[in-house]
N, C-alpha and C. Protein backbone atom coordinates (compact mmCIF):
# COMPACT_ATOMS: atom_id res chain seq x y z
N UNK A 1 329.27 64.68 125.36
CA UNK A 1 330.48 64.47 124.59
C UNK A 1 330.33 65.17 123.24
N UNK A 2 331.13 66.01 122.65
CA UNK A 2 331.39 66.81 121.63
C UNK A 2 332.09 65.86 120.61
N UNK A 3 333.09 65.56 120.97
CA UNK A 3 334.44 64.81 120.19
C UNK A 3 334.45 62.98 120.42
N UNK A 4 334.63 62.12 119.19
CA UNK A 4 335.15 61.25 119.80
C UNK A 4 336.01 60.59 118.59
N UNK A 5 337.35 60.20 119.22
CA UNK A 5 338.08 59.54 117.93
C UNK A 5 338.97 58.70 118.53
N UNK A 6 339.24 57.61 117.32
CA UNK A 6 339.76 56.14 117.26
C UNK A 6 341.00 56.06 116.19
N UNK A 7 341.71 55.67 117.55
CA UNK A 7 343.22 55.76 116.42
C UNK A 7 343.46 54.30 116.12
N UNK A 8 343.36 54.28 114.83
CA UNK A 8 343.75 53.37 114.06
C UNK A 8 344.53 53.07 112.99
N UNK A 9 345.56 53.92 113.25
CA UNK A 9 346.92 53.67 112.59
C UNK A 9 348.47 54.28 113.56
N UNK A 10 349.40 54.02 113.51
CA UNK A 10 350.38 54.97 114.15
C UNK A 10 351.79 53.98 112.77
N UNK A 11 352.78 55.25 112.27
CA UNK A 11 353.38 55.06 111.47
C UNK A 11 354.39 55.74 111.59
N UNK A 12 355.31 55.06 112.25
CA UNK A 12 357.09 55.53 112.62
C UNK A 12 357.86 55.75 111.13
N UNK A 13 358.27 56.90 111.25
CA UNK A 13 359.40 57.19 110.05
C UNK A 13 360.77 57.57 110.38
N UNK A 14 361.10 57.20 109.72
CA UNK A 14 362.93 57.59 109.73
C UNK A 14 363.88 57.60 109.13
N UNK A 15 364.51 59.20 109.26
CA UNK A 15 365.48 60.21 108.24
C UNK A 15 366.75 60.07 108.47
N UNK A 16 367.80 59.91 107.33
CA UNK A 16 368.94 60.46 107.97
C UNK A 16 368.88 61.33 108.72
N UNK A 17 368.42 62.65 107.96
CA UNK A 17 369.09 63.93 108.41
C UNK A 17 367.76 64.68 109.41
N UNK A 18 367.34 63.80 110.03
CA UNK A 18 366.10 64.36 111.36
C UNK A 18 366.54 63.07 112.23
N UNK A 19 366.58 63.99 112.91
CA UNK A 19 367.52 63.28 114.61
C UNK A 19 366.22 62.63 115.15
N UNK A 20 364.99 62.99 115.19
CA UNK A 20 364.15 62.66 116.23
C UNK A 20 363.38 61.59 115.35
N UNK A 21 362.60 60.52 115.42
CA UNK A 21 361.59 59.40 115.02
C UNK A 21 360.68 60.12 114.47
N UNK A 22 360.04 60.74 113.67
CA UNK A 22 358.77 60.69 113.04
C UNK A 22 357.70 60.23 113.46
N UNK A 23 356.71 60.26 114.11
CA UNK A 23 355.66 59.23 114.25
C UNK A 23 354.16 60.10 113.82
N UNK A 24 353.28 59.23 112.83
CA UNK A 24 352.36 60.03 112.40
C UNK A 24 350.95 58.49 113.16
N UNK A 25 349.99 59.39 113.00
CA UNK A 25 348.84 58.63 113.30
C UNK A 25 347.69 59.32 112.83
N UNK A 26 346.79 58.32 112.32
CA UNK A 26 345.75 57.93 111.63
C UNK A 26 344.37 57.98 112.69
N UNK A 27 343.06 59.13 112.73
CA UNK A 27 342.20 58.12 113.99
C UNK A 27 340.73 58.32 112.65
N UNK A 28 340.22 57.78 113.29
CA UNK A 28 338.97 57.89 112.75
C UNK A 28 337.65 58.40 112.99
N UNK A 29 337.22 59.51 112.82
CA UNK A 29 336.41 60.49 113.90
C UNK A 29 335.12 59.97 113.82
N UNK A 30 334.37 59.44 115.54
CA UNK A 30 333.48 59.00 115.38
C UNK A 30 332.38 60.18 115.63
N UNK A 31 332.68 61.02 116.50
CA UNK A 31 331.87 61.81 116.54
C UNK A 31 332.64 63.27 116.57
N UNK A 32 331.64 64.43 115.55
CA UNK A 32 332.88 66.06 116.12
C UNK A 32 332.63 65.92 114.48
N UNK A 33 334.30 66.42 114.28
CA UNK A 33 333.88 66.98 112.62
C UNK A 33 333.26 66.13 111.83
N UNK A 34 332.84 67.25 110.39
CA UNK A 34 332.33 66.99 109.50
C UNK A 34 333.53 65.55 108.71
N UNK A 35 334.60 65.88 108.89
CA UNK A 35 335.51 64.92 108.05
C UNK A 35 335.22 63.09 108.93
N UNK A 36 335.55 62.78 107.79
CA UNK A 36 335.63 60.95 108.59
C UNK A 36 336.90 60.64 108.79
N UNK A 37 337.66 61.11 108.70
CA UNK A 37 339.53 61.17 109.03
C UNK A 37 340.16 62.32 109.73
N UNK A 38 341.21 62.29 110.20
CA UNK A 38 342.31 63.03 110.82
C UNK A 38 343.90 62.45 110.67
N UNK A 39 344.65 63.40 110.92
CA UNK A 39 345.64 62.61 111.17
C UNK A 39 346.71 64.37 112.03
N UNK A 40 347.63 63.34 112.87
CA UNK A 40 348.61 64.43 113.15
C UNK A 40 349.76 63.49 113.30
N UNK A 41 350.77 64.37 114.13
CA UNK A 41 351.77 64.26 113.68
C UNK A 41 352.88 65.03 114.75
N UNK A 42 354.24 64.07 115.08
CA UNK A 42 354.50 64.35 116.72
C UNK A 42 355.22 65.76 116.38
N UNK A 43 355.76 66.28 115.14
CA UNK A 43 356.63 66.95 114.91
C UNK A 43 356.13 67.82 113.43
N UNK A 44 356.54 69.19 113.38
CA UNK A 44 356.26 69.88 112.39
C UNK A 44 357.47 70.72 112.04
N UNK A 45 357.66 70.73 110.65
CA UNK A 45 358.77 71.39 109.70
C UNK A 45 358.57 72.40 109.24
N UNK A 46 360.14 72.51 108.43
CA UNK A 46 360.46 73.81 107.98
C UNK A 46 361.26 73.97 107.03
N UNK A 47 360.82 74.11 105.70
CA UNK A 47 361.47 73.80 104.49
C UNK A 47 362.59 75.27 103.86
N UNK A 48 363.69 75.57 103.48
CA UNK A 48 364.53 76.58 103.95
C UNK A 48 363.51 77.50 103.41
N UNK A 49 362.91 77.41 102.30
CA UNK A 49 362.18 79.21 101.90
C UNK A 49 361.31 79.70 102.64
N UNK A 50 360.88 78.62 103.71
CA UNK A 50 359.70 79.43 104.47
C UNK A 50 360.35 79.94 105.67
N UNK A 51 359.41 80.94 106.26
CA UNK A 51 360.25 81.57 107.62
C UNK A 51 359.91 80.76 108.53
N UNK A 52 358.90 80.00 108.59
CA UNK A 52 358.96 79.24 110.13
C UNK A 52 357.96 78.10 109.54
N UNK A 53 358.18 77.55 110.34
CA UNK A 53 357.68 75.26 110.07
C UNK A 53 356.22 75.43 109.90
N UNK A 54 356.15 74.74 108.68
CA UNK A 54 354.65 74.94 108.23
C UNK A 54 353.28 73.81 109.53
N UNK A 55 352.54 74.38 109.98
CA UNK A 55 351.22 73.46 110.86
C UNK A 55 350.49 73.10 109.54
N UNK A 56 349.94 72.42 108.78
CA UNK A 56 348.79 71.96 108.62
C UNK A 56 347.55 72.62 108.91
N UNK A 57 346.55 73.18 108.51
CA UNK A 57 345.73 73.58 108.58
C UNK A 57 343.95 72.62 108.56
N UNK A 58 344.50 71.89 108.15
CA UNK A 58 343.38 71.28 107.75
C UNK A 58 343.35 69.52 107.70
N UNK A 59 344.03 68.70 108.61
CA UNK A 59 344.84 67.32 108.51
C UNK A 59 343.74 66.36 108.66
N UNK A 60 342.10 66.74 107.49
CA UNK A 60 341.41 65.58 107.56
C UNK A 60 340.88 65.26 105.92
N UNK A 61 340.12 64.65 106.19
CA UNK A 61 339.83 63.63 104.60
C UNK A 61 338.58 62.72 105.26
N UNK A 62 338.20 62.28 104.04
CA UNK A 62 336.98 61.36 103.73
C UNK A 62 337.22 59.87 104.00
N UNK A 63 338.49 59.39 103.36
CA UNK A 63 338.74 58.56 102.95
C UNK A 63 340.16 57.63 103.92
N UNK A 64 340.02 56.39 104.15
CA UNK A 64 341.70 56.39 104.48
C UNK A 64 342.89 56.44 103.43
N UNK A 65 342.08 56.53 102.57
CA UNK A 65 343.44 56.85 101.95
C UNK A 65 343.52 57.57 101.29
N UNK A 66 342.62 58.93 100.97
CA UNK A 66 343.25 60.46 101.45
C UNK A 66 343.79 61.20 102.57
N UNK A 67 343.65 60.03 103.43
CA UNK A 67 344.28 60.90 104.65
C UNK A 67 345.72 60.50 105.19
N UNK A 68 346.04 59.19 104.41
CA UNK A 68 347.07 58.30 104.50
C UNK A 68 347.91 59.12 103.20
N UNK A 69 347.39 59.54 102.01
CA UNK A 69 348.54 60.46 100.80
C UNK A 69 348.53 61.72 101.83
N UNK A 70 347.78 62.06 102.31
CA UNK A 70 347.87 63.57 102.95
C UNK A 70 348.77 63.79 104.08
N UNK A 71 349.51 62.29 104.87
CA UNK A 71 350.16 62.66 106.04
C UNK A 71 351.51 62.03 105.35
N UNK A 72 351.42 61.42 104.78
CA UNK A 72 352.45 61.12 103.49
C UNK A 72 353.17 62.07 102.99
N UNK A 73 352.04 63.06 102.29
CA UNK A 73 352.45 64.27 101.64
C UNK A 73 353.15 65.70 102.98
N UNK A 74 353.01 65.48 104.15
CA UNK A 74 353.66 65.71 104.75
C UNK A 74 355.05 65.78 105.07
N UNK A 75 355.15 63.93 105.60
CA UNK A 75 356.26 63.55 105.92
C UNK A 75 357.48 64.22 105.33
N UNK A 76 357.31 63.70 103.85
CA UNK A 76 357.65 63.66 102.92
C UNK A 76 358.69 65.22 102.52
N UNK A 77 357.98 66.02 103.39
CA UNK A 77 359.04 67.44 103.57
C UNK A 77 360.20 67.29 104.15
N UNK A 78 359.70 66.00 105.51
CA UNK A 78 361.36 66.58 106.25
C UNK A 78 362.74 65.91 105.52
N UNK A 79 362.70 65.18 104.10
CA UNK A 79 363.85 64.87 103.82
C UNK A 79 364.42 66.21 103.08
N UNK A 80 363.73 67.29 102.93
CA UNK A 80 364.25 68.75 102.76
C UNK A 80 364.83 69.64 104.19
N UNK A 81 363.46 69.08 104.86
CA UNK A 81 363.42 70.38 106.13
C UNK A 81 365.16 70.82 106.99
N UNK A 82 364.98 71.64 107.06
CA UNK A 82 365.77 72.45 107.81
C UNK A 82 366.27 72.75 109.31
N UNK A 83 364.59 72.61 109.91
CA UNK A 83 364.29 72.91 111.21
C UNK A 83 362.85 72.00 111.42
N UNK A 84 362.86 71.93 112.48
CA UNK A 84 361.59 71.16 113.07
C UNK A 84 361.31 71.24 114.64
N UNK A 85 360.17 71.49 114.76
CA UNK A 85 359.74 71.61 116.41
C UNK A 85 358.73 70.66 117.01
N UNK A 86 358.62 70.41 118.36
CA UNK A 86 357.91 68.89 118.31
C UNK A 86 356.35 69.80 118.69
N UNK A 87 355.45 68.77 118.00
CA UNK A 87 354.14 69.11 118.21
C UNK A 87 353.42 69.18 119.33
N UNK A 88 353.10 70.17 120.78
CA UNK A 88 352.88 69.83 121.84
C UNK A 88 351.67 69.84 122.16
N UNK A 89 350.72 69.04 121.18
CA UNK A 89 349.28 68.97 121.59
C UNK A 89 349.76 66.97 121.21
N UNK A 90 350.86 66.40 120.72
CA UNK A 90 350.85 65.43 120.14
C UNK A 90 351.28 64.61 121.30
N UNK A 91 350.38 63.59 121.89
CA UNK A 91 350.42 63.00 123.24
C UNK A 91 350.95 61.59 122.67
């Protein structure tokens, strides 16, 4: 085994102006990366100046609650976003 992680959070959001539920989740990596957090996320945006919906590059942290401001600091786009596509690694 390479990977192992424990989800221990899941956090429904909801926009006027985004048709679909939001749902973000929290796991906690027991084994695999260097980080002690993750988080993703069922859906990814697109704020009008950019040309296409920003991925995240990097959706881990130390802490839960850097990783809880960090999927926060996410969300937190689509009451701008424009466009959005659903995340298809997000089971």
């Amino acid at each position: 085994m390479i990977e192992k992680y424990e989800l221990i959070k899941e956090i429904h959001y909801v926009f006027d102006n985004v048709e679909p539920k939001i749902k973000g989740r929290i796991y906690e990596i027991l084994l695999g990366a260097n980080a002690r957090y993750s988080w993703d996320i069922n859906y990814f945006c697109r704020l009008e100046q950019e040309a296409t919906v920003y991925t995240p590059s990097a959706p881990f942290g130390q802490s839960l609650e850097e990783i809880e401001h960090k999927l926060n600091q996410y969300v937190k786009r689509f009451e701008m976003a424009v466009d959005w596509i659903e995340n298809d690694f997000f089971k």
